[in-house]
C-alpha atoms as a PDB file:
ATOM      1  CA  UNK A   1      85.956   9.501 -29.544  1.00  0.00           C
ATOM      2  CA  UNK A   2      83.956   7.891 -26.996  1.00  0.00           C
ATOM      3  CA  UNK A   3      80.283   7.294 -27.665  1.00  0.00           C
ATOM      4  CA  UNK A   4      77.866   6.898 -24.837  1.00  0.00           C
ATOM      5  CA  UNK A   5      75.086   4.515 -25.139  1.00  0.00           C
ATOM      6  CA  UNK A   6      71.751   4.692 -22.789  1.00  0.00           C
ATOM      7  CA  UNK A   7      70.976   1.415 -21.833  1.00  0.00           C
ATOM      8  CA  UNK A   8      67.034   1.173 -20.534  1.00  0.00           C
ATOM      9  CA  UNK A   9      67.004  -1.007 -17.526  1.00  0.00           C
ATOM     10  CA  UNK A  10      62.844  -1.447 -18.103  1.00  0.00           C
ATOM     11  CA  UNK A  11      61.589  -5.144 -18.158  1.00  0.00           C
ATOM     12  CA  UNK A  12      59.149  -3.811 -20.384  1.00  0.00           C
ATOM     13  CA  UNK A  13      58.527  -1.283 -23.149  1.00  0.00           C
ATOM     14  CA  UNK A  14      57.173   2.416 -22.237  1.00  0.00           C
ATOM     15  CA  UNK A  15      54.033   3.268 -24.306  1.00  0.00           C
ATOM     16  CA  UNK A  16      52.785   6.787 -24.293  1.00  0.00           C
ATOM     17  CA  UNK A  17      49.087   6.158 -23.493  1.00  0.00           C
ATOM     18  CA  UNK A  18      47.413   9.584 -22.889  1.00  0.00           C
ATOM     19  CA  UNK A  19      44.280   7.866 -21.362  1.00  0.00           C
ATOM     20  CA  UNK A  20      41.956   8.475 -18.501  1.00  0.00           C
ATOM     21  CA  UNK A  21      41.743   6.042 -15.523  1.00  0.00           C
ATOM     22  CA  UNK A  22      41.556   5.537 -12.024  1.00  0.00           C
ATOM     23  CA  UNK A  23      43.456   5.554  -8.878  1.00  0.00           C
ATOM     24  CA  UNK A  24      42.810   4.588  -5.535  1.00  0.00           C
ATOM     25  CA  UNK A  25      45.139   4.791  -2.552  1.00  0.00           C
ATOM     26  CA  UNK A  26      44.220   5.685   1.408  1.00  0.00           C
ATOM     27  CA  UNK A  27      41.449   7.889   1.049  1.00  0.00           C
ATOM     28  CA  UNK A  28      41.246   8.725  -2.291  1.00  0.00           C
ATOM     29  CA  UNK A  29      39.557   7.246  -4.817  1.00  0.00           C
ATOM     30  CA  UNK A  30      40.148   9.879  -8.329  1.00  0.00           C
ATOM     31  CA  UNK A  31      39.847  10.028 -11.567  1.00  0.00           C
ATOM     32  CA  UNK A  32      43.914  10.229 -13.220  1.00  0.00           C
ATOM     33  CA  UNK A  33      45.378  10.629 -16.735  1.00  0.00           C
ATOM     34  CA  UNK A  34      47.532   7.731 -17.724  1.00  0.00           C
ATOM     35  CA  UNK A  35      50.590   9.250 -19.863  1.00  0.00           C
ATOM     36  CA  UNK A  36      52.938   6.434 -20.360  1.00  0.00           C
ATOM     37  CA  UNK A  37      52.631   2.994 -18.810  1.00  0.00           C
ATOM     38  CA  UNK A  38      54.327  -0.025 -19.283  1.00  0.00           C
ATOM     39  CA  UNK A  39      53.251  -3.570 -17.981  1.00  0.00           C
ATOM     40  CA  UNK A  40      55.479  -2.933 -14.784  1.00  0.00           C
ATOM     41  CA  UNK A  41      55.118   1.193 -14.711  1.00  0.00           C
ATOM     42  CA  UNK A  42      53.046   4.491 -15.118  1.00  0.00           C
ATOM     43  CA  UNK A  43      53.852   7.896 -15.111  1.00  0.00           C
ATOM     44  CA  UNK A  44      50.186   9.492 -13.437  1.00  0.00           C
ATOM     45  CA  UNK A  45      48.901  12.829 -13.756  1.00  0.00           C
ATOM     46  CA  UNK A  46      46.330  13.062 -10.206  1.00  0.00           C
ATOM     47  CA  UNK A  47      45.184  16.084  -7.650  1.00  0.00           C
ATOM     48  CA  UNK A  48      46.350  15.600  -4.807  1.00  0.00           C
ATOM     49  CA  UNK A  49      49.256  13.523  -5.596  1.00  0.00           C
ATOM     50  CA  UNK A  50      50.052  10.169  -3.454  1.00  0.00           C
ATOM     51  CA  UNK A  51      52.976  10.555  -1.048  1.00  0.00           C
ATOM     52  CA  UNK A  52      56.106   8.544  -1.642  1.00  0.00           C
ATOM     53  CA  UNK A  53      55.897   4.869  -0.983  1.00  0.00           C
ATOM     54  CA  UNK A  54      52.498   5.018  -1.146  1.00  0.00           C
ATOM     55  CA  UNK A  55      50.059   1.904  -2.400  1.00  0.00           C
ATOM     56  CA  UNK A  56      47.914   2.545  -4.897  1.00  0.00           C
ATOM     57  CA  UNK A  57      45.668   0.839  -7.590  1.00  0.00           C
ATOM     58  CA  UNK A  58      45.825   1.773 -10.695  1.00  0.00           C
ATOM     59  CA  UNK A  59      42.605   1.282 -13.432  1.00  0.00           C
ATOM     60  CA  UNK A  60      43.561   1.284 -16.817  1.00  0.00           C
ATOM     61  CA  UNK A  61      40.510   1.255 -18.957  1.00  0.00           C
ATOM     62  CA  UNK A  62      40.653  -2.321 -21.394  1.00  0.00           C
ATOM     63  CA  UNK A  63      43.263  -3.425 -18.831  1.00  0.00           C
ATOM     64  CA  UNK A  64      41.479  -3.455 -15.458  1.00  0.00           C
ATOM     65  CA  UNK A  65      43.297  -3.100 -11.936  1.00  0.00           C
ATOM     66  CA  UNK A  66      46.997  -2.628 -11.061  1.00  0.00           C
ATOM     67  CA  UNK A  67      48.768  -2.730  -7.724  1.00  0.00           C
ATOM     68  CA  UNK A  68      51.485  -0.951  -7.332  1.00  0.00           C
ATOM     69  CA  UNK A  69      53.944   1.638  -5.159  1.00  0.00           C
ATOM     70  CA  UNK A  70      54.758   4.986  -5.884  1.00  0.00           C
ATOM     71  CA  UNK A  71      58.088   5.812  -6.206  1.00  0.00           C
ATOM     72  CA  UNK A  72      58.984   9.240  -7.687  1.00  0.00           C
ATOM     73  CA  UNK A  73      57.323  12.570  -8.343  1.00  0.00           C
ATOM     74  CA  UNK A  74      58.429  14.174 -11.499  1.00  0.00           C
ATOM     75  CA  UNK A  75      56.432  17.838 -11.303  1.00  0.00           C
ATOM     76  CA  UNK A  76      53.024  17.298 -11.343  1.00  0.00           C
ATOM     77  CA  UNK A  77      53.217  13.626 -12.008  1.00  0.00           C
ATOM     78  CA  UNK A  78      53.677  10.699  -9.915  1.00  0.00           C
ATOM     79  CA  UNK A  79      55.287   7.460 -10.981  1.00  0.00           C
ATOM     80  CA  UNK A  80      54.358   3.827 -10.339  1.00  0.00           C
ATOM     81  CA  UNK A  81      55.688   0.728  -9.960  1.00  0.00           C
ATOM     82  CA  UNK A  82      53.543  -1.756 -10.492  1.00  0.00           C
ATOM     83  CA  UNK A  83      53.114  -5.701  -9.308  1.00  0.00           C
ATOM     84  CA  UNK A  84      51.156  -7.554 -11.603  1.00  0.00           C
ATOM     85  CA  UNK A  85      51.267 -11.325 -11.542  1.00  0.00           C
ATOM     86  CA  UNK A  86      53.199 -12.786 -14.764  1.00  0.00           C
ATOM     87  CA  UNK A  87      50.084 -14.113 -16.201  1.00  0.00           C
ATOM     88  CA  UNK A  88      48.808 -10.051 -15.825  1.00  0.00           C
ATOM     89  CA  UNK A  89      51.999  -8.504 -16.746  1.00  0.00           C
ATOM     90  CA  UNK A  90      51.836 -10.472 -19.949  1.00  0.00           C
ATOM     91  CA  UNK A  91      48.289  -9.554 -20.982  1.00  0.00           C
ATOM     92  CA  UNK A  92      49.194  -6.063 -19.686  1.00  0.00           C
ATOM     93  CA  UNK A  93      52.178  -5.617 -22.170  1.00  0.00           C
ATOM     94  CA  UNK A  94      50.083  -7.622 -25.051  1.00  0.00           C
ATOM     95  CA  UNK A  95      47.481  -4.638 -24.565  1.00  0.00           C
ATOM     96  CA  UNK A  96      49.546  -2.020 -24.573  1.00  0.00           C
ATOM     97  CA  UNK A  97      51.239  -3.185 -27.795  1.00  0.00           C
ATOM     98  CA  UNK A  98      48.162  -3.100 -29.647  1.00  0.00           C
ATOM     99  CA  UNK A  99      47.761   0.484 -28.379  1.00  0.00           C
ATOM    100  CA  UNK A 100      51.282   1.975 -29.757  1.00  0.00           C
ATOM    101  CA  UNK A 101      50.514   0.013 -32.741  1.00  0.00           C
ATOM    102  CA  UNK A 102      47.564   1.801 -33.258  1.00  0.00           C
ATOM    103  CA  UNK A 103      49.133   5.130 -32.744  1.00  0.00           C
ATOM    104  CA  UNK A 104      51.679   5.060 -34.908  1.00  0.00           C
ATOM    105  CA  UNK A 105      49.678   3.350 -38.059  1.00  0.00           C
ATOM    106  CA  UNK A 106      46.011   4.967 -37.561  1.00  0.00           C
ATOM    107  CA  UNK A 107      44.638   2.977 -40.460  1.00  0.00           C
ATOM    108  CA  UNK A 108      44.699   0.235 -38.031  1.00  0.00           C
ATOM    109  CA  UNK A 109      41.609   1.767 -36.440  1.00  0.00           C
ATOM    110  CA  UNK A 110      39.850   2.300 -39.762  1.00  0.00           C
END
């Protein structure tokens, strides 16, 4: 029997977020909902939705700007890869690890 194991190729760990931010790419500036992000990704909920291989800028509330290049539409979602420097992708991924910590043990926000 052969098993088959999924191997994530991520850098960095996927957090479901389920915040509001902001993006901004060539002449748009919107208001977005965050759903999952990662220090090096985010999966975007925005009207209209950025064209392939588009730049954008992602603000993440507590985390501050994000440059990055869209690369995938999944319905009415549009993924991101971001760019941050090492010094920002660190910081990113600290924050974000607070934030799935919180989620899955509320009385951390008590």
């Amino acid at each position: 029997m052969t098993t088959k194991v999924k191997i994530d190729r991520r850098r960095r760990r996927r957090i479901a977020t389920a915040i509001s931010g902001r993006i901004v790419y060539p002449g748009i500036d919107a208001e977005c909902w965050i759903n999952q992000m990662s220090a090096t990704s985010a999966l975007v909920e925005v009207v209209p939705l950025p064209a392939l291989e588009t730049p954008v800028a992602l603000d993440v509330p507590g985390i501050g700007f994000s440059r990055g290049i869209t690369v995938r539409h999944t319905g009415q979602h549009v993924c991101i890869r971001l760019d941050p420097s090492l010094r920002k992708e660190q910081a990113m991924d600290d924050r974000l690890s607070d934030l799935a910590k919180t989620q899955t043990n509320p009385s951390l926000t008590d």
